[in-house]
N, C-alpha and C. Protein backbone atom coordinates (compact mmCIF):
# COMPACT_ATOMS: atom_id res chain seq x y z
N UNK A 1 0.83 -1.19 0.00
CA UNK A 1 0.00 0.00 0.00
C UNK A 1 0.87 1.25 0.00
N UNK A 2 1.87 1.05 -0.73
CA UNK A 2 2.63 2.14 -1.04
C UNK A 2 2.77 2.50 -2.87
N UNK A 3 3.34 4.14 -2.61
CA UNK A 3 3.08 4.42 -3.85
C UNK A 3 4.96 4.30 -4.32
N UNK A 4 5.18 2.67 -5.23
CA UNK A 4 6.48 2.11 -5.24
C UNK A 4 7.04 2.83 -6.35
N UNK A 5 6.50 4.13 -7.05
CA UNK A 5 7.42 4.77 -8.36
C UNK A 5 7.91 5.61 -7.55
N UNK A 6 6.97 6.40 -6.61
CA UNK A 6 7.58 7.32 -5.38
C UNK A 6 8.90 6.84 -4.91
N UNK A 7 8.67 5.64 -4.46
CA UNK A 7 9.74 5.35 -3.13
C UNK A 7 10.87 4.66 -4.12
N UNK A 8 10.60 4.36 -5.37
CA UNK A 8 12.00 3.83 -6.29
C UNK A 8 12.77 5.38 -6.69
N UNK A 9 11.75 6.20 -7.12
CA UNK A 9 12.54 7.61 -7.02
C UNK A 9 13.43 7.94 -5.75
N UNK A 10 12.74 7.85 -4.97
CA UNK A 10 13.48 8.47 -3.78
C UNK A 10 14.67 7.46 -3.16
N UNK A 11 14.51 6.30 -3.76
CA UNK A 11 15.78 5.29 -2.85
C UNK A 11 15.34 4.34 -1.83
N UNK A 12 13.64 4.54 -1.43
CA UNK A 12 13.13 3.63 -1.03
C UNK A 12 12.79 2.21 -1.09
N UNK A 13 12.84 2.43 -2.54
CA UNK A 13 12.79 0.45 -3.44
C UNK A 13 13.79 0.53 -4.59
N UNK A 14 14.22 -0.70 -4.39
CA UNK A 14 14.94 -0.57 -5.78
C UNK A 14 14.40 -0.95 -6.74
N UNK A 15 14.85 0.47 -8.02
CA UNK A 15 14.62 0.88 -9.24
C UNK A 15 14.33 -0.12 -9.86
N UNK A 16 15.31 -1.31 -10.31
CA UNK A 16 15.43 -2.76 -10.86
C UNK A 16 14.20 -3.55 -10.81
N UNK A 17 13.80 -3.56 -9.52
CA UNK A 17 12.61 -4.38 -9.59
C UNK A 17 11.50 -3.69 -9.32
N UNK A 18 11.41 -2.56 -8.99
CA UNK A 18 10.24 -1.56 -9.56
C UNK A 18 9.81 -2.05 -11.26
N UNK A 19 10.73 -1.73 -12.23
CA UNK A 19 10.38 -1.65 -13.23
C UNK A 19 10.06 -3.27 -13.60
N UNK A 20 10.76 -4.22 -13.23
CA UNK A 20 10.09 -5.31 -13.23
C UNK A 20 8.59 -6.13 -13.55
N UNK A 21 8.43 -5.30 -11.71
CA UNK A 21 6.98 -5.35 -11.39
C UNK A 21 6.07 -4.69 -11.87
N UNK A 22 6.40 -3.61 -12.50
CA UNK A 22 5.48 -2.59 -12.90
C UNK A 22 5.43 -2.38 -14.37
N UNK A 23 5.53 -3.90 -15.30
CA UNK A 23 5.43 -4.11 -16.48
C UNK A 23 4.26 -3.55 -16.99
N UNK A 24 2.90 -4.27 -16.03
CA UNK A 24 1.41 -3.62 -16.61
C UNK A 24 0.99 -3.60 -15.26
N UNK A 25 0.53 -2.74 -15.39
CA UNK A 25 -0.25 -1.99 -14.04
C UNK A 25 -1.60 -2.03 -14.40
N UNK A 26 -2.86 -2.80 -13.09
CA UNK A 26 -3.88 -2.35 -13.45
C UNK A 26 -4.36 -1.98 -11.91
N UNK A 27 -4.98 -0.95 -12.03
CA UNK A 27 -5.57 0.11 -11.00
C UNK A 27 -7.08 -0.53 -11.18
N UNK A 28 -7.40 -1.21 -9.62
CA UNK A 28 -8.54 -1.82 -9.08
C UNK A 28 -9.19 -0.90 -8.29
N UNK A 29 -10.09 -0.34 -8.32
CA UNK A 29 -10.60 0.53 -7.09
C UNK A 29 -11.40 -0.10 -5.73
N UNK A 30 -11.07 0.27 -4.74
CA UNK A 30 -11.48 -0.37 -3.89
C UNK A 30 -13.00 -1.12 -3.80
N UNK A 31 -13.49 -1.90 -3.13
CA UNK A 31 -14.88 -2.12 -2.81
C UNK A 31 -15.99 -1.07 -2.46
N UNK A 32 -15.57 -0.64 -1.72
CA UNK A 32 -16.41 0.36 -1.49
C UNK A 32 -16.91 1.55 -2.57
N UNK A 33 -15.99 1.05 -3.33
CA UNK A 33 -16.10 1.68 -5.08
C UNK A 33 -17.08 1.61 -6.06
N UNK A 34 -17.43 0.31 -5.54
CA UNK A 34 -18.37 -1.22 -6.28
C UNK A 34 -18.76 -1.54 -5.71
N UNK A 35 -19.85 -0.73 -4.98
CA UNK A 35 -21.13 -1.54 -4.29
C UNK A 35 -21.55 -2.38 -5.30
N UNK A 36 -22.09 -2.30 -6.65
CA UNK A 36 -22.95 -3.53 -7.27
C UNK A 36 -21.93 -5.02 -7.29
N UNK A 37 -21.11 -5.14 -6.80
CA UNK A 37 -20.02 -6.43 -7.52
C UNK A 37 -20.21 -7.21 -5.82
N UNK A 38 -20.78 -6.26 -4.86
CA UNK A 38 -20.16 -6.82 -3.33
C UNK A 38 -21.86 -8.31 -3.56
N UNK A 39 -22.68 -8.02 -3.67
CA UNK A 39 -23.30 -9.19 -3.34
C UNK A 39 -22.98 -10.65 -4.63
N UNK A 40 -22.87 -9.88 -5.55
CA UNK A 40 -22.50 -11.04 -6.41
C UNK A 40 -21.22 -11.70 -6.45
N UNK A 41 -20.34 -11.00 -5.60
CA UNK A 41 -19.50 -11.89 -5.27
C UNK A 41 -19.27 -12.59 -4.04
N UNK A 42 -20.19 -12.24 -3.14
CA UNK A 42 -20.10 -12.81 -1.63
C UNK A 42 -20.94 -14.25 -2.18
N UNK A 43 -21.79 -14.59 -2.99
CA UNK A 43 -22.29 -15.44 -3.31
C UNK A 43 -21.77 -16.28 -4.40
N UNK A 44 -21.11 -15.74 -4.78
CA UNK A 44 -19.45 -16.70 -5.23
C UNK A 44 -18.94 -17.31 -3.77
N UNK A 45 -18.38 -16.04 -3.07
CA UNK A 45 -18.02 -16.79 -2.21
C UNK A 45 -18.42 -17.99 -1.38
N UNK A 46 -20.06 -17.69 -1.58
CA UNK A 46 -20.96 -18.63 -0.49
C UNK A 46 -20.70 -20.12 -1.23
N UNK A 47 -20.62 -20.30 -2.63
CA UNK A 47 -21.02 -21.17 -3.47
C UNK A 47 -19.21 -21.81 -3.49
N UNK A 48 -17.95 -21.54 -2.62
CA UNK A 48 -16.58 -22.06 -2.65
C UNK A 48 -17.02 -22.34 -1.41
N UNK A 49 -17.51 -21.54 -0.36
CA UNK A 49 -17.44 -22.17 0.87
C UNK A 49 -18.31 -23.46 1.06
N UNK A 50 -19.12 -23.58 0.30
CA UNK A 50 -20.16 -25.02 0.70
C UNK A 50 -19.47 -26.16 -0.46
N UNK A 51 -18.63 -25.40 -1.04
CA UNK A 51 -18.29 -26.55 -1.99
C UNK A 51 -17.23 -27.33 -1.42
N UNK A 52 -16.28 -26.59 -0.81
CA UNK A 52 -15.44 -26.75 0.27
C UNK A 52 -15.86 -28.06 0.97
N UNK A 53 -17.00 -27.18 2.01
CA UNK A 53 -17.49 -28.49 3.08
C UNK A 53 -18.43 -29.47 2.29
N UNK A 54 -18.72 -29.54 0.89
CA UNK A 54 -19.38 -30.53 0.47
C UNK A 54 -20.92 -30.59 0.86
N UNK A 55 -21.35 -29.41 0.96
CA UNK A 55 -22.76 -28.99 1.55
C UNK A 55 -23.18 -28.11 0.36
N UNK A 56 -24.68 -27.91 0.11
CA UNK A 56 -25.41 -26.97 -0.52
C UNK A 56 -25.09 -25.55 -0.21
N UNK A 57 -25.21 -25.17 -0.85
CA UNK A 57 -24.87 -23.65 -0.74
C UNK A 57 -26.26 -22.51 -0.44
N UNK A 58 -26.10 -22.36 0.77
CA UNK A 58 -27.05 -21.42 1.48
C UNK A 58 -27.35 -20.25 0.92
N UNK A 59 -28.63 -19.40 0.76
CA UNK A 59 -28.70 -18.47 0.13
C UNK A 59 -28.62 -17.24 1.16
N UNK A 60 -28.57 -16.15 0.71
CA UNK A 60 -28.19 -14.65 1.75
C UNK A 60 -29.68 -14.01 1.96
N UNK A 61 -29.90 -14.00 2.65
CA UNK A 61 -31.01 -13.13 3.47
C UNK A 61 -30.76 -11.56 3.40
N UNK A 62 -32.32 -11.15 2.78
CA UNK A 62 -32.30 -9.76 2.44
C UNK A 62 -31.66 -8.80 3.24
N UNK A 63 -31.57 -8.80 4.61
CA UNK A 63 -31.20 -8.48 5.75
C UNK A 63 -29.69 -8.26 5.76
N UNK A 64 -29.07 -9.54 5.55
CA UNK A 64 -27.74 -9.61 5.73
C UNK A 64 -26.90 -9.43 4.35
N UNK A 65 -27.78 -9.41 3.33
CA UNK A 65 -27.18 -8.70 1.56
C UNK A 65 -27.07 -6.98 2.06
N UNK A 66 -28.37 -6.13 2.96
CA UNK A 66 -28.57 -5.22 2.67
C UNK A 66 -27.29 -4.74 3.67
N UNK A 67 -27.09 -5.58 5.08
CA UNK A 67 -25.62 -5.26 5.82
C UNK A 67 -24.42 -4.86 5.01
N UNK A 68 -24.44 -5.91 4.62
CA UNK A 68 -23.17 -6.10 3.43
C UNK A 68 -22.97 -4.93 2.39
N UNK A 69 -24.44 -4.67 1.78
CA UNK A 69 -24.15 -3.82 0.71
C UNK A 69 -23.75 -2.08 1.53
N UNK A 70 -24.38 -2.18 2.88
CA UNK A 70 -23.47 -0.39 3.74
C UNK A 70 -22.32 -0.35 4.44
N UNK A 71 -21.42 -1.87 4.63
CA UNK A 71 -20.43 -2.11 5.01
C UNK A 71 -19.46 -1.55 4.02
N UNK A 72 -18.53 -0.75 4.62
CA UNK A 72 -17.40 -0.22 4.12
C UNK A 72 -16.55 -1.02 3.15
N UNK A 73 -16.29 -2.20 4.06
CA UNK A 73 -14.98 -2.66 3.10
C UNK A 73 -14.05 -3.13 3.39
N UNK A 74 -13.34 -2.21 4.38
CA UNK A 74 -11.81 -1.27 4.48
C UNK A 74 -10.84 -2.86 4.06
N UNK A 75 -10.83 -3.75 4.41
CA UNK A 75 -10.16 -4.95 3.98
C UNK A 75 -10.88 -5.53 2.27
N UNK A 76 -11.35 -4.72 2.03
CA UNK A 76 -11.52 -5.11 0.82
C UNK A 76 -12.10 -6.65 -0.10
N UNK A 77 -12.01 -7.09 -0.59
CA UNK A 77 -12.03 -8.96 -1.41
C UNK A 77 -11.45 -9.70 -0.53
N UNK A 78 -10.82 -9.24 0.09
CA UNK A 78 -10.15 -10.63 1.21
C UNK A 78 -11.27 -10.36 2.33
N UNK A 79 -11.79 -9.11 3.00
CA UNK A 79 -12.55 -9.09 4.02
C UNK A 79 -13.83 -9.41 3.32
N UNK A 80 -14.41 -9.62 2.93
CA UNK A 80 -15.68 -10.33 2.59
C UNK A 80 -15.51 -11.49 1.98
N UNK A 81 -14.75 -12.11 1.61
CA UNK A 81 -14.19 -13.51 1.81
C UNK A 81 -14.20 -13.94 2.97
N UNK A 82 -13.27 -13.40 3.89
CA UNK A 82 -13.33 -14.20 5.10
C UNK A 82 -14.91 -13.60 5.84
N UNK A 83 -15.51 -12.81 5.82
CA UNK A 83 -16.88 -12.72 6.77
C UNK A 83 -17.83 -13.93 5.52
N UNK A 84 -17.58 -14.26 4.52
CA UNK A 84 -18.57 -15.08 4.05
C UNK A 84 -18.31 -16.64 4.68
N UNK A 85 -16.96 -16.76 4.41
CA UNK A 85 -16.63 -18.48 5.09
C UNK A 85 -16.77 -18.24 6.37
N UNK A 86 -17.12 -17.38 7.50
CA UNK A 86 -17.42 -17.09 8.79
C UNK A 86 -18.65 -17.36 8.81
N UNK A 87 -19.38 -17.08 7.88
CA UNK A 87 -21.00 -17.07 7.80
C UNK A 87 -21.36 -18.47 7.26
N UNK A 88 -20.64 -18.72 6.59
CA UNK A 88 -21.18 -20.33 5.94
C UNK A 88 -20.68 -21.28 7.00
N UNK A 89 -19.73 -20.84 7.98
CA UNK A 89 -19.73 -22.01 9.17
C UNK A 89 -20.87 -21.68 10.27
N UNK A 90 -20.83 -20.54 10.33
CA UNK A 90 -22.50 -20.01 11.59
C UNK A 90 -23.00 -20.55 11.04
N UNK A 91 -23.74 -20.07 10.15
CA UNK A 91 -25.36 -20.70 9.67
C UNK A 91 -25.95 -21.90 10.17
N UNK A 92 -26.85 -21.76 10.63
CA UNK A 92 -27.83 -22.94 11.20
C UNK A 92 -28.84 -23.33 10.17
N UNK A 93 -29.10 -22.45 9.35
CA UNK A 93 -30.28 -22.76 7.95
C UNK A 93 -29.86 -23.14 6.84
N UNK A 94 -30.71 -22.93 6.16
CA UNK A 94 -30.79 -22.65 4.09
C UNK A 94 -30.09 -21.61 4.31
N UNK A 95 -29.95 -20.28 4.93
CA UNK A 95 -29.86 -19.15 4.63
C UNK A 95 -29.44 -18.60 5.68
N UNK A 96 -27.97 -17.51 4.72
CA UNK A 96 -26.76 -16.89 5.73
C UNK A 96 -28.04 -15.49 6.61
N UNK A 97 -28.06 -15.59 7.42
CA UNK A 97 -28.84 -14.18 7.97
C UNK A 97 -27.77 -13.53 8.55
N UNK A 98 -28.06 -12.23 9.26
CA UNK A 98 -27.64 -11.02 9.60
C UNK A 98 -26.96 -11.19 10.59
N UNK A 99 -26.94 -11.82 11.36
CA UNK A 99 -26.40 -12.79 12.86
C UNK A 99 -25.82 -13.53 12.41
N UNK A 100 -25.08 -14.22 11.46
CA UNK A 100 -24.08 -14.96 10.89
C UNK A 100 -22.88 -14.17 10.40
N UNK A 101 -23.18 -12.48 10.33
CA UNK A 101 -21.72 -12.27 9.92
C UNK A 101 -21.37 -11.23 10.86
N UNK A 102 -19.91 -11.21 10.49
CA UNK A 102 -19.15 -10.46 11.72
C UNK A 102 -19.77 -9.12 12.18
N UNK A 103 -19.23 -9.08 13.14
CA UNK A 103 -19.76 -7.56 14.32
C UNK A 103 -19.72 -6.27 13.39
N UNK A 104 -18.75 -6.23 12.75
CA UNK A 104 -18.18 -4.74 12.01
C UNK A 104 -19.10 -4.87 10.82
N UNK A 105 -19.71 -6.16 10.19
CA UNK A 105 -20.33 -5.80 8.91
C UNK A 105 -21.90 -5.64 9.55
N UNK A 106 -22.12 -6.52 10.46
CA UNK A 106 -23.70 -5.92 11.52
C UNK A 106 -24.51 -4.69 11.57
N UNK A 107 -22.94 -3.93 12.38
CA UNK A 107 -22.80 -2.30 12.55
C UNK A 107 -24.45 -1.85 12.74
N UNK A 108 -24.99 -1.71 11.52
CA UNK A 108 -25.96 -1.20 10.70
C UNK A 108 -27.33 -2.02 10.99
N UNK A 109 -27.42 -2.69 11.43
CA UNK A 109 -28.91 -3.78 12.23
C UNK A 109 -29.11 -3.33 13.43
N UNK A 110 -28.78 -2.84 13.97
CA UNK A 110 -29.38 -2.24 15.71
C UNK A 110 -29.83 -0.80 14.80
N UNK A 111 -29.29 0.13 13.86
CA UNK A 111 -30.38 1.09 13.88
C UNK A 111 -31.14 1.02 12.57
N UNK A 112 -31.36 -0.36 12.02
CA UNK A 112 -32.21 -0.31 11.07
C UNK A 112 -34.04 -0.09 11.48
N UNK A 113 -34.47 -0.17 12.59
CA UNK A 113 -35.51 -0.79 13.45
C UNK A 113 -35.46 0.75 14.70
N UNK A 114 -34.01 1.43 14.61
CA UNK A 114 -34.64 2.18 15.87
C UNK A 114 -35.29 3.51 15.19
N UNK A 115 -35.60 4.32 15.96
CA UNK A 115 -36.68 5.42 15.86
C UNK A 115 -35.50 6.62 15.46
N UNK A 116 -35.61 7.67 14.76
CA UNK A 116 -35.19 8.91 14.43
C UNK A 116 -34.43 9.46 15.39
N UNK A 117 -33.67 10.45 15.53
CA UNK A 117 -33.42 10.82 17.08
C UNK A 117 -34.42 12.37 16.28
N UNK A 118 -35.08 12.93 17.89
CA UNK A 118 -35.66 13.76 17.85
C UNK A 118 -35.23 14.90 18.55
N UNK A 119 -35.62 16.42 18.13
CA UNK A 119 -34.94 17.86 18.95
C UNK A 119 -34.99 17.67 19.97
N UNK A 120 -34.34 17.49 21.11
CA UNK A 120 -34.01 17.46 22.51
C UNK A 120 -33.63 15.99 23.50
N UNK A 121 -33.89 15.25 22.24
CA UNK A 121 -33.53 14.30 22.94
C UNK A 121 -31.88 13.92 23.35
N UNK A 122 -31.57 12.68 23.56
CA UNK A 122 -30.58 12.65 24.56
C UNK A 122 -29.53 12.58 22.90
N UNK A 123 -28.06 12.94 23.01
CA UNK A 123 -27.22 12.49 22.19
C UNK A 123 -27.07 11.41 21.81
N UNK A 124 -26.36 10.87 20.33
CA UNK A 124 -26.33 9.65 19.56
C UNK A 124 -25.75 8.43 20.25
N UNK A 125 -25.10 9.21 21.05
CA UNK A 125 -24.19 7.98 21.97
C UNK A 125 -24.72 7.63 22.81
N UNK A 126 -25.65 8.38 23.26
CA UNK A 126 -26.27 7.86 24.42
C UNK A 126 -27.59 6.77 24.09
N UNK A 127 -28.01 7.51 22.62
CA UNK A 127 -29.67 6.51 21.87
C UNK A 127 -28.58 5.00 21.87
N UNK A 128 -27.52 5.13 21.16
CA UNK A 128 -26.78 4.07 21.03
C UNK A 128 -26.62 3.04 22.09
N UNK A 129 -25.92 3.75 23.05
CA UNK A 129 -25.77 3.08 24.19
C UNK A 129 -26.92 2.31 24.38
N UNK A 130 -28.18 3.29 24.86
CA UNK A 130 -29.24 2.61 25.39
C UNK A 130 -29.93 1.49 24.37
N UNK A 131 -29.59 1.61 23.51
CA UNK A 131 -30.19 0.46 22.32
C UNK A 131 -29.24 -0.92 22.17
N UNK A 132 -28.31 -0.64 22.45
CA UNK A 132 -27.64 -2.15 22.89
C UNK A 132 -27.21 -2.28 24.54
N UNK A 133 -27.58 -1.51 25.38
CA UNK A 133 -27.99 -2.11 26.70
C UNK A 133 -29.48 -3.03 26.58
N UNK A 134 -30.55 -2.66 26.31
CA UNK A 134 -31.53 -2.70 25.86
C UNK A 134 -31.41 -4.26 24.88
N UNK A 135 -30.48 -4.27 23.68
CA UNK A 135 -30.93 -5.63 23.17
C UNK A 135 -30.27 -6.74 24.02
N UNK A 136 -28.90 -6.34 24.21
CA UNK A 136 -28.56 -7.16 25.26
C UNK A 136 -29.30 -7.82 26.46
N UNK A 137 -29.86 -6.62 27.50
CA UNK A 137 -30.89 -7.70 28.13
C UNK A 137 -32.10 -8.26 27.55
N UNK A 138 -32.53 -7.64 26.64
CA UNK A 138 -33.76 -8.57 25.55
C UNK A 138 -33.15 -9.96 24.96
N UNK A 139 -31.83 -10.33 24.85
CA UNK A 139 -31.37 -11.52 24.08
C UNK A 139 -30.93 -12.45 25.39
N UNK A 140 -30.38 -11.81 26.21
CA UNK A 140 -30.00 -12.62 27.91
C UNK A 140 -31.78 -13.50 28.38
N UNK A 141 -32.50 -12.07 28.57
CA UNK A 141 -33.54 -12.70 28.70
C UNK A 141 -34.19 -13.93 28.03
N UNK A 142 -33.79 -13.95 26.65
CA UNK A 142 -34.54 -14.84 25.39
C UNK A 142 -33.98 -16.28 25.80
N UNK A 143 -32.57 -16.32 26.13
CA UNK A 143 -31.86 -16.95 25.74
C UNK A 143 -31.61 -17.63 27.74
N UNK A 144 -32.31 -17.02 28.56
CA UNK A 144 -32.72 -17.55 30.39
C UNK A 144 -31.21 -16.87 30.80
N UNK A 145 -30.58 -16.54 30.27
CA UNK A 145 -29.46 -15.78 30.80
C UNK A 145 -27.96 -16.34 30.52
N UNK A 146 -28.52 -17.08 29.32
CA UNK A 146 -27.16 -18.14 28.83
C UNK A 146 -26.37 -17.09 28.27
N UNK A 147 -25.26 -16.95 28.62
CA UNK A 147 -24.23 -15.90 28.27
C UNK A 147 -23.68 -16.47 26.31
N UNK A 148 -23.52 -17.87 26.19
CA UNK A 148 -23.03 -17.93 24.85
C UNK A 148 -23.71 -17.86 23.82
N UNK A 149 -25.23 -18.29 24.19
CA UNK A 149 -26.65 -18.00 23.47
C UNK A 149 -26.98 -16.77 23.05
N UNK A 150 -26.88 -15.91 23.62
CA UNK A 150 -27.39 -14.90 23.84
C UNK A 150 -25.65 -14.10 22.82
N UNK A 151 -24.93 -14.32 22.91
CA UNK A 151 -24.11 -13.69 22.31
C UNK A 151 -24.16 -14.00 20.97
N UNK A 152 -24.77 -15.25 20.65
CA UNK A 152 -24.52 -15.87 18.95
C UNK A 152 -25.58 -15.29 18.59
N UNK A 153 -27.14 -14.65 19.45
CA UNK A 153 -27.63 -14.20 18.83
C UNK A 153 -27.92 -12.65 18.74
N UNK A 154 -26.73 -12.71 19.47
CA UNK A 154 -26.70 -11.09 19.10
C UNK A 154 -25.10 -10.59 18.35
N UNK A 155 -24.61 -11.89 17.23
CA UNK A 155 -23.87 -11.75 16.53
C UNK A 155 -22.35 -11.27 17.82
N UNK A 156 -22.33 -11.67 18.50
CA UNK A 156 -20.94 -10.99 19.22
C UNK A 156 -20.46 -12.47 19.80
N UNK A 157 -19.15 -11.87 20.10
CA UNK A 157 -18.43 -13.38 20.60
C UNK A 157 -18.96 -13.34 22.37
N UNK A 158 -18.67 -14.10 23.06
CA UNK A 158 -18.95 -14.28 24.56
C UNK A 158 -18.25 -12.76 25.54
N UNK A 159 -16.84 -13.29 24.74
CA UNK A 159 -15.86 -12.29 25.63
C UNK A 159 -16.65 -11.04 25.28
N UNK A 160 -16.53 -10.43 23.83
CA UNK A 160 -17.41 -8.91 23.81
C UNK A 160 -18.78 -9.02 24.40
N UNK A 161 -19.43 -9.75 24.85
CA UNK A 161 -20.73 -9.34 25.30
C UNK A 161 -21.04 -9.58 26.85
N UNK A 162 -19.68 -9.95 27.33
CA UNK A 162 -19.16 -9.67 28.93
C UNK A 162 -18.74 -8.40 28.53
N UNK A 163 -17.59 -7.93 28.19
CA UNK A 163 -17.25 -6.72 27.95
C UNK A 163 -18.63 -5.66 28.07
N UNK A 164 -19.34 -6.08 27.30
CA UNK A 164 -20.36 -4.56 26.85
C UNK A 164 -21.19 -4.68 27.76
N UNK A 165 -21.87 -6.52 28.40
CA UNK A 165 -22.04 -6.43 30.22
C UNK A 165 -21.56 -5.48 31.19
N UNK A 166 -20.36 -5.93 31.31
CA UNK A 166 -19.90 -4.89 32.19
C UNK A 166 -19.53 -3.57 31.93
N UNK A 167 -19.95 -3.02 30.74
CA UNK A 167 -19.86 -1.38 30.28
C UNK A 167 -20.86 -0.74 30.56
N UNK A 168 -22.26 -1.50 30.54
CA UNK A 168 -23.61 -1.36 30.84
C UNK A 168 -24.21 -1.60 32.35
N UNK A 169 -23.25 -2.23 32.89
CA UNK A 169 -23.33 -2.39 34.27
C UNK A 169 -24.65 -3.65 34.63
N UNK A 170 -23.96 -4.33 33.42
CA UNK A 170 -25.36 -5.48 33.37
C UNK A 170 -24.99 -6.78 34.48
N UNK A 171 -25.35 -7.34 35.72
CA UNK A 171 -25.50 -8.51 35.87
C UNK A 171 -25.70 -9.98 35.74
N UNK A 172 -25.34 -10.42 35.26
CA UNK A 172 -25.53 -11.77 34.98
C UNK A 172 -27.16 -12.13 35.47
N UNK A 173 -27.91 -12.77 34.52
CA UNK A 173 -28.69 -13.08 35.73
C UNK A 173 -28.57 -14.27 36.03
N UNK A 174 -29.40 -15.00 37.31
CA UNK A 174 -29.06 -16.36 37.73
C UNK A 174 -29.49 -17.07 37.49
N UNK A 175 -28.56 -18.65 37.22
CA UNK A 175 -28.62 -19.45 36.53
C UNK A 175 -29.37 -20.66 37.71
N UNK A 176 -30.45 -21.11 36.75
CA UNK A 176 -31.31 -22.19 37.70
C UNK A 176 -30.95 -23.16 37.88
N UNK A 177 -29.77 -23.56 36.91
CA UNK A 177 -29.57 -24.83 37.24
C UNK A 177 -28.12 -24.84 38.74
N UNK A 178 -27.91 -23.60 39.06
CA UNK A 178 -26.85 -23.54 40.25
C UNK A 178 -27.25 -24.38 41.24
N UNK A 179 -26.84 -24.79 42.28
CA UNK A 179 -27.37 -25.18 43.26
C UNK A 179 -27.38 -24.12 44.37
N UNK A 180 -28.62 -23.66 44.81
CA UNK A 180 -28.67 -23.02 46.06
C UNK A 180 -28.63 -21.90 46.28
């Protein structure tokens, strides 16, 4: 991710194999460049990953295409590669949903569903905050207070959803099967 005619000018790379490498140059623009190419190729991807495990190939849920298609990128063809073979090992269905792919491509599903912010109300960080304090104990609850349950379905690993527990000042709640 360097600019190598720069740094062969300056003494940074050598000249020799600058020119080498730089027989034909073709300038790819990032993903985020090409929103239309990101779902048709995550479904390439879906269709190597099941071929892989020798399984049918799951289809993408409107939900988790529409994640994908406001997700940045920043890792580019390799990062939606790897969040698709992440998703084709989650999956419990026919079909990759929104809770099958990573946290950072999610992002965008906690405020698909919330309300506007309105003149006086509290700041973004704070609607934020309170909207994943809020799903968090809605998924603890769902899930009787199973900490790993409750994290797969709220797309986060265990450790981050202790973490954001204890950011929220959330309690565990108690487990029935304890003794006593």
């Amino acid at each position: 991710h360097r600019d190598l005619e720069r740094a062969s000018r300056d003494g940074g790379f050598r000249s020799d194999l600058f020119f080498r490498i730089s027989a034909f140059t073709i300038l790819v623009p990032p993903l985020r460049n090409r929103p239309d190419e990101i779902i048709p190729l995550a479904r390439h991807f879906i269709g190597q990953a099941a071929a892989s495990r020798k399984q049918s190939a799951p289809t993408l849920s409107p939900a988790a295409a529409a994640a994908m298609r406001r997700h940045v990128w920043p890792g580019n063809v390799r990062e939606l590669r790897n969040a698709i073979e992440r998703a084709a090992v989650l999956q419990s269905g026919p079909t990759i949903e929104i809770e099958d792919l990573p946290d950072r491509v999610q992002e965008w599903r906690v405020l698909l569903g919330a309300p506007l912010a309105v003149a006086g109300s509290p700041d973004i960080r704070d609607q934020i905050a309170d909207l994943e304090r809020t799903s968090i104990v809605a998924a603890l609850a769902a899930c009787g207070g199973n900490q790993t349950e409750a994290a797969r379905k709220l797309g986060l690993t265990r450790r981050t959803l202790i973490y954001r527990m204890e950011k929220h000042q959330l309690k565990p709640l108690p487990d029935s099967r304890k003794p006593g």
